[in-house]
N, C-alpha and C. Protein backbone atom coordinates (compact mmCIF):
# COMPACT_ATOMS: atom_id res chain seq x y z
N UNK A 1 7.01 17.50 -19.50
CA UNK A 1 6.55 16.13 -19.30
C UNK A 1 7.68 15.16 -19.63
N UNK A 2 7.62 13.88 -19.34
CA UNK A 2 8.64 12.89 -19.37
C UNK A 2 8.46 11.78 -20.76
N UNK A 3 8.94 11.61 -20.66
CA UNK A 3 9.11 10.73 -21.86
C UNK A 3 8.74 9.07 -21.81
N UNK A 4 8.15 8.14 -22.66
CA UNK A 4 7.99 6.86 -22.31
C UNK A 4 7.61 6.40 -23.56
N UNK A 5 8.12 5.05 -23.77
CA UNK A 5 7.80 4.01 -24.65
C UNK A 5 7.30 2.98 -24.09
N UNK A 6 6.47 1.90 -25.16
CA UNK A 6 6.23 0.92 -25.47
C UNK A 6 6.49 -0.33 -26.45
N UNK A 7 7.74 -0.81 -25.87
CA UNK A 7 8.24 -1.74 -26.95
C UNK A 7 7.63 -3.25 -26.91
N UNK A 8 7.12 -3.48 -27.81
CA UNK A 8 6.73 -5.70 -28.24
C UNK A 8 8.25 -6.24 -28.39
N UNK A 9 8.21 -6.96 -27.22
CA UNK A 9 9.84 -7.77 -27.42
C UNK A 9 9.51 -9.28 -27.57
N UNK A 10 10.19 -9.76 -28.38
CA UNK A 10 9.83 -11.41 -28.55
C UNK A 10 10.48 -12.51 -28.01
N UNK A 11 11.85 -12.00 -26.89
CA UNK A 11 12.02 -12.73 -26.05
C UNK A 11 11.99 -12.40 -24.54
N UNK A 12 11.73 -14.04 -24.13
CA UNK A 12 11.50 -15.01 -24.02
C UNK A 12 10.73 -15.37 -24.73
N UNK A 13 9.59 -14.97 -24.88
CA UNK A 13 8.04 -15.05 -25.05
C UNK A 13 7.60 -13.43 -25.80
N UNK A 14 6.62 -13.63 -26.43
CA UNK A 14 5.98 -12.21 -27.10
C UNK A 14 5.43 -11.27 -25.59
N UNK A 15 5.66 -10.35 -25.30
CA UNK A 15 5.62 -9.37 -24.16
C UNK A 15 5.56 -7.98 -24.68
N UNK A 16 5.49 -7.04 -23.38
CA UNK A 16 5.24 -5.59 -23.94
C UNK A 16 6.17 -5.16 -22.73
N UNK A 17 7.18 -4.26 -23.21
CA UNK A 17 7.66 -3.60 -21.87
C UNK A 17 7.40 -2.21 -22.10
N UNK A 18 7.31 -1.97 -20.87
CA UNK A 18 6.58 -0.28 -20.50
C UNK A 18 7.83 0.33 -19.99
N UNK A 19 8.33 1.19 -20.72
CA UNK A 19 10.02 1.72 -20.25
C UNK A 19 9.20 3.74 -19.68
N UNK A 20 9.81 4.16 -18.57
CA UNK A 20 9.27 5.43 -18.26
C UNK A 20 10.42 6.40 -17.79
N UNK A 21 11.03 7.14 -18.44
CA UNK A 21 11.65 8.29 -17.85
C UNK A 21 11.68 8.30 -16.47
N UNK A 22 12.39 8.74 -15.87
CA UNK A 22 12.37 9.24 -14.50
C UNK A 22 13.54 10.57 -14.52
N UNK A 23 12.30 11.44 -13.50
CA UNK A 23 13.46 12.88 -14.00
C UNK A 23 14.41 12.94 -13.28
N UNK A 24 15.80 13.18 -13.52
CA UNK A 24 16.82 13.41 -12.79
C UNK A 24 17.61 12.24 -13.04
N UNK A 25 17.07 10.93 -14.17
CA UNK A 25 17.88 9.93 -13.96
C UNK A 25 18.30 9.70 -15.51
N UNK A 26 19.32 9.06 -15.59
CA UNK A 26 19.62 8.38 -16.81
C UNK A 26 19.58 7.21 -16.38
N UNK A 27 18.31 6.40 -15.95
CA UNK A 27 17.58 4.98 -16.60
C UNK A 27 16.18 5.11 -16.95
N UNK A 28 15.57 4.18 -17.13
CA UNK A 28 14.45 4.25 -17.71
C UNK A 28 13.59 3.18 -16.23
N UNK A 29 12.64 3.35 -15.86
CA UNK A 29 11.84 2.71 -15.04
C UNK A 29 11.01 1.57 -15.91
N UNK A 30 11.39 0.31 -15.53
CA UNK A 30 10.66 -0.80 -16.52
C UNK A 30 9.82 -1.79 -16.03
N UNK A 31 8.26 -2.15 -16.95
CA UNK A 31 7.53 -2.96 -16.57
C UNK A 31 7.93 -4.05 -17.57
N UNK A 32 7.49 -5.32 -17.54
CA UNK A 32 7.32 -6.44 -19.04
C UNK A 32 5.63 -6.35 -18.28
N UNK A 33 4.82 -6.09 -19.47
CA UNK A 33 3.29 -6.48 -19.83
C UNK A 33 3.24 -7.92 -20.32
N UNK A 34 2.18 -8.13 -19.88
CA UNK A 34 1.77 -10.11 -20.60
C UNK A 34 1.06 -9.84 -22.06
N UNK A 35 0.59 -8.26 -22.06
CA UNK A 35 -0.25 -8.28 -23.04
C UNK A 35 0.03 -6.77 -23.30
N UNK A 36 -0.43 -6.32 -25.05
CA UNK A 36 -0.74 -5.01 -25.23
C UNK A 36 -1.50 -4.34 -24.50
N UNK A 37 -1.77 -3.44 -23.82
CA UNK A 37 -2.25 -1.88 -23.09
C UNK A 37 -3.25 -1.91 -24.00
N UNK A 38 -4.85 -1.98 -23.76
CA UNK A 38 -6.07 -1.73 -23.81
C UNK A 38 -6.61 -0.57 -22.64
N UNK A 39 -8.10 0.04 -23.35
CA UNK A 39 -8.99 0.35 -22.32
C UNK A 39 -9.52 -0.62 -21.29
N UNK A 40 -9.03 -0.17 -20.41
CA UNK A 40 -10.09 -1.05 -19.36
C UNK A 40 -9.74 -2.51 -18.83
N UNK A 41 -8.86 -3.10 -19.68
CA UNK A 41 -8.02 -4.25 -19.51
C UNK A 41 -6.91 -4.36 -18.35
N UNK A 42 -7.22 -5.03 -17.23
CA UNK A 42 -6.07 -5.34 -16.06
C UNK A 42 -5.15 -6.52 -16.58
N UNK A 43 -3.80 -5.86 -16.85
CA UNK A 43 -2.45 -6.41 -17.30
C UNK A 43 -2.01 -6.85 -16.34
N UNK A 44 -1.56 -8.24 -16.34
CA UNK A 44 -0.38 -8.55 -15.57
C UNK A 44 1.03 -7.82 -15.77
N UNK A 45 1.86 -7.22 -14.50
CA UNK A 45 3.20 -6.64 -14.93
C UNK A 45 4.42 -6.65 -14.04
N UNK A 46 5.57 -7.48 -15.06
CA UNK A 46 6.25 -7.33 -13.68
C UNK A 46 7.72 -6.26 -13.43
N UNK A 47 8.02 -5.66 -12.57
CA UNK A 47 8.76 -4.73 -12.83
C UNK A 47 10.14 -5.20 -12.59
N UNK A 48 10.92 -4.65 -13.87
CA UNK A 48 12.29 -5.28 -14.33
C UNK A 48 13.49 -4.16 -13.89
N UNK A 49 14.61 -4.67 -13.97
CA UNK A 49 15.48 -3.70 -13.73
C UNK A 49 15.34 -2.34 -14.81
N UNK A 50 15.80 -1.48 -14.12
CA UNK A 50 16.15 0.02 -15.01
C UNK A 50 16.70 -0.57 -15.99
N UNK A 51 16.08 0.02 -17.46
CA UNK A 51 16.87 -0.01 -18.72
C UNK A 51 18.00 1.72 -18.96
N UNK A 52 18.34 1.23 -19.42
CA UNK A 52 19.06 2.31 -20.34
C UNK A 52 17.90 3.51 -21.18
N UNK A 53 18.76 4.85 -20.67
CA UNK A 53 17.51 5.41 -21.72
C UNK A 53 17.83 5.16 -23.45
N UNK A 54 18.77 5.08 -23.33
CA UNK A 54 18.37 5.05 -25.30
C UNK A 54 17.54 4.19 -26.00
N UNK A 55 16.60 3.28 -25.04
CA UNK A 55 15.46 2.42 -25.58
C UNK A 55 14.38 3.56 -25.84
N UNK A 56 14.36 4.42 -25.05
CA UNK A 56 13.39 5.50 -25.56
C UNK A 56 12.92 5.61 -27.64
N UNK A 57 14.46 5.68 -27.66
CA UNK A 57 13.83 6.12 -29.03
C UNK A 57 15.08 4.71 -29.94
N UNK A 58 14.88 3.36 -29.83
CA UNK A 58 15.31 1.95 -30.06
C UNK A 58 14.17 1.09 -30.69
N UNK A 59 15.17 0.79 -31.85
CA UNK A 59 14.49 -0.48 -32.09
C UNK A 59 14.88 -1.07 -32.94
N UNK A 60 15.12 -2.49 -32.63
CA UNK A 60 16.16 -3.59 -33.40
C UNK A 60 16.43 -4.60 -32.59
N UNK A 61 17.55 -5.26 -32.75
CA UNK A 61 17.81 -6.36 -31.96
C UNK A 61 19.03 -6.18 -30.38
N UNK A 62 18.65 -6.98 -30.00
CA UNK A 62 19.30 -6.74 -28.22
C UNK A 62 20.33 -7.71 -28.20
N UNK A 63 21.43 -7.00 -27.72
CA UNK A 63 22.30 -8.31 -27.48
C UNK A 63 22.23 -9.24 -26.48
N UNK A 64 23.16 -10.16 -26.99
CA UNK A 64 23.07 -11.47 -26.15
C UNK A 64 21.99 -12.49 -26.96
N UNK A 65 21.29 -12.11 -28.30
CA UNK A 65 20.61 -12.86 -28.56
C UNK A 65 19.46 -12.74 -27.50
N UNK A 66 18.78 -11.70 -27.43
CA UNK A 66 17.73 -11.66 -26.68
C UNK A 66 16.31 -11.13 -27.43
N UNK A 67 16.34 -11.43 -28.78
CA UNK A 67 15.30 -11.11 -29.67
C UNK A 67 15.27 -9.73 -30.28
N UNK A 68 14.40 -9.03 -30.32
CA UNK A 68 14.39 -8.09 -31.08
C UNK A 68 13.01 -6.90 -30.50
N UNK A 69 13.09 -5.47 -30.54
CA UNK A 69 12.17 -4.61 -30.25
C UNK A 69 11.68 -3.94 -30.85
N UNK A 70 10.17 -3.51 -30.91
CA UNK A 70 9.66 -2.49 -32.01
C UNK A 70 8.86 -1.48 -31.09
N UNK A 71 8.96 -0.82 -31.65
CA UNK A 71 8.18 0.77 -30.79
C UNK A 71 6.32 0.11 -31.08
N UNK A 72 5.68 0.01 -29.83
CA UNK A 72 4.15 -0.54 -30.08
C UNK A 72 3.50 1.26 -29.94
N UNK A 73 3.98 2.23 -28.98
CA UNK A 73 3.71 3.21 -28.89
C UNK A 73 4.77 3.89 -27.82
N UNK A 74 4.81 5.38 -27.61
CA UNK A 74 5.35 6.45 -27.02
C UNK A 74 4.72 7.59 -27.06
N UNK A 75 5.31 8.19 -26.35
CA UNK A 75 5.06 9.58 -26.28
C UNK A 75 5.25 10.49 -24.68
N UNK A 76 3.91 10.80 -24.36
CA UNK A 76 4.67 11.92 -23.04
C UNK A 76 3.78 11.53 -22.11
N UNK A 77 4.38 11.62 -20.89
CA UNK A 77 3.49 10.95 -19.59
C UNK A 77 3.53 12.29 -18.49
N UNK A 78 2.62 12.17 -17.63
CA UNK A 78 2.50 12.30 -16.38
C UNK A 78 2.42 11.68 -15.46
N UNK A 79 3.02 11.98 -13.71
CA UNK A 79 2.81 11.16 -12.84
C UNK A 79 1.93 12.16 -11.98
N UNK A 80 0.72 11.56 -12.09
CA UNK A 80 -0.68 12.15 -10.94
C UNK A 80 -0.40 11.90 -9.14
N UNK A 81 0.07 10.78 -9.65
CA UNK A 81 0.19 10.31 -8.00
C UNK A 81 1.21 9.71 -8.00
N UNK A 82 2.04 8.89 -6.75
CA UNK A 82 3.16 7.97 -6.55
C UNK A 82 3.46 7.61 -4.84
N UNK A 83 2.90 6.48 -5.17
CA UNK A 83 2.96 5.99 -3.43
C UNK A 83 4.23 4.84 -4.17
N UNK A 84 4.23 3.70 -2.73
CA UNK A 84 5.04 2.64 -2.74
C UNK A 84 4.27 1.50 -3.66
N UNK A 85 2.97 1.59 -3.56
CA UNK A 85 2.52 0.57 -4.79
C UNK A 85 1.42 0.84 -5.18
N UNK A 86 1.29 2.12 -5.91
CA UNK A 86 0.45 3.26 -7.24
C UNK A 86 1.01 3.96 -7.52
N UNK A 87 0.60 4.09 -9.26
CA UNK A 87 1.69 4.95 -9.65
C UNK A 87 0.44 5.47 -10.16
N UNK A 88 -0.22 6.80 -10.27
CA UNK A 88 -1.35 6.97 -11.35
C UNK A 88 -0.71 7.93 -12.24
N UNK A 89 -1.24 7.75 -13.75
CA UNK A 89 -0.24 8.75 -14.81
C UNK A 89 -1.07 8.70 -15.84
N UNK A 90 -0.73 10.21 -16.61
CA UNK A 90 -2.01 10.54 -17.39
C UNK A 90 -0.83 10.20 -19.03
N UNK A 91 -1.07 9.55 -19.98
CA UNK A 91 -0.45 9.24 -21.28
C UNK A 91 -0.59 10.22 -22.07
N UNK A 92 0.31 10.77 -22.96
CA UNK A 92 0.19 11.28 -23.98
C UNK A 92 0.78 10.62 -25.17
N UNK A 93 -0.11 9.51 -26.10
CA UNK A 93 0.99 8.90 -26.70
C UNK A 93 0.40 8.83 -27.86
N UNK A 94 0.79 7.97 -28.64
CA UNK A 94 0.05 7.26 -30.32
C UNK A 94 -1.17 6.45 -29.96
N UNK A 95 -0.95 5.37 -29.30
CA UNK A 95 -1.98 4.36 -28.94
C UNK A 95 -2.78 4.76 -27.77
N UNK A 96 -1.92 4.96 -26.93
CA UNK A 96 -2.41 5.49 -25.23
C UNK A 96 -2.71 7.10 -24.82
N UNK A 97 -4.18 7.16 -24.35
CA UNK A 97 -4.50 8.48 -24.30
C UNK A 97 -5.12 8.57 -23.14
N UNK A 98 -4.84 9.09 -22.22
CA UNK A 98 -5.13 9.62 -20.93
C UNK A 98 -4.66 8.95 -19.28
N UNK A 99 -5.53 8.60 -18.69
CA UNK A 99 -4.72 7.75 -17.29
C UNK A 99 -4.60 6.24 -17.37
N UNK A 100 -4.07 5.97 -16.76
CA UNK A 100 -3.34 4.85 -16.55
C UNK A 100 -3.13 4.68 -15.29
N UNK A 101 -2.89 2.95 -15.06
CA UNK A 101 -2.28 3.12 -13.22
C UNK A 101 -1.34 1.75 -12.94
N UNK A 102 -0.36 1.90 -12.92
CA UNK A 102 0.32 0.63 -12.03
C UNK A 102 -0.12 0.66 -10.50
N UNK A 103 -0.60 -0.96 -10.34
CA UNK A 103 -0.38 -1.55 -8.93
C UNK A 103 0.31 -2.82 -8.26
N UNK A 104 0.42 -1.95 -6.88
CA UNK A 104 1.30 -3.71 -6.81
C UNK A 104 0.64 -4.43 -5.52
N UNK A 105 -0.15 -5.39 -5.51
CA UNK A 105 -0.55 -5.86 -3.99
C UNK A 105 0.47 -6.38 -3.10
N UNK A 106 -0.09 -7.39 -2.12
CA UNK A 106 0.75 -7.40 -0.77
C UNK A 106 1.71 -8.34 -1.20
N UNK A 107 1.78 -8.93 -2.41
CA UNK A 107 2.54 -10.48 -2.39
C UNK A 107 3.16 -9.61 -3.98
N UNK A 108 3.40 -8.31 -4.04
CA UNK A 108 4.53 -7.94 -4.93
C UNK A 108 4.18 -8.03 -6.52
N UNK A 109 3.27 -8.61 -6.65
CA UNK A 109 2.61 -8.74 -8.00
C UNK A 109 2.35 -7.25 -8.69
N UNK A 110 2.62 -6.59 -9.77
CA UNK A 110 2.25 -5.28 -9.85
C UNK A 110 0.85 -5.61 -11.09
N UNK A 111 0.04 -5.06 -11.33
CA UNK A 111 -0.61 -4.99 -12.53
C UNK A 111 -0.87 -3.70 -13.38
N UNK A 112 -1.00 -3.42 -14.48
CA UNK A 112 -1.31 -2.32 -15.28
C UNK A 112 -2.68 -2.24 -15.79
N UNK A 113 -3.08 -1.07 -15.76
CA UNK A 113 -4.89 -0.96 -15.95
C UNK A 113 -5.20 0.86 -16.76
N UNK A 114 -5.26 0.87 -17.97
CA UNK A 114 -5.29 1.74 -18.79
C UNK A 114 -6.80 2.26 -18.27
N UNK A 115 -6.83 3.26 -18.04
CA UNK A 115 -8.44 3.77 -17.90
C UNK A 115 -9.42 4.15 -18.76
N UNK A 116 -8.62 5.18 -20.09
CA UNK A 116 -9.39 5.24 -20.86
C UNK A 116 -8.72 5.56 -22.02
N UNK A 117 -8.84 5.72 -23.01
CA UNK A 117 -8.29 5.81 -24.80
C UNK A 117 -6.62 5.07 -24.70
């Protein structure tokens, strides 16, 4: 299984970025959340450039004066499905336990929607 975090970053604004392994790559696939990852809760999310993997296992301050990161949760993911805009994936983490789904509609907007634990 692949690897993924959840870091609370406080700039710009208090946010959640969703950083995800991708196999075969050294970057990390990245969302910014508007909000912490709940059951059942549709997140606004927007998808950011590839990070670096060593955010995987990071946390402290970012240069450039770009605030600071704390691990909100991690652990091990699956990808169930993967079109051009769904991603469905089952969590194995601290906070996050089971599927999950990024989407993105016609006007590019993606959202995040935890299904259950």
């Amino acid at each position: 299984m692949l690897r993924f975090v959840i870091l609370n970053h406080d700039h710009p604004h208090l946010h959640w970025d969703l950083l995800l392994e991708q196999f075969g790559k050294e970057t990390l696939r990245t969302w910014r959340l508007e909000q912490p990852p709940a059951p059942g809760a549709v997140i606004q999310a927007e998808a950011l450039p590839d990070h670096r993997r060593m955010y995987l296992d990071y946390e402290g301050p970012i240069s450039g004066n770009r605030g600071e990161v704390q691990r909100w949760d991690s652990g091990e993911y699956e990808v169930l499905l993967q079109t051009a805009t769904e991603i469905v994936m089952r969590f194995e983490g601290t906070r996050i336990q089971g599927e999950a789904m990024l989407q993105c509609n016609e006007s590019g907007t993606w959202t995040f929607k935890v299904q259950s634990g």
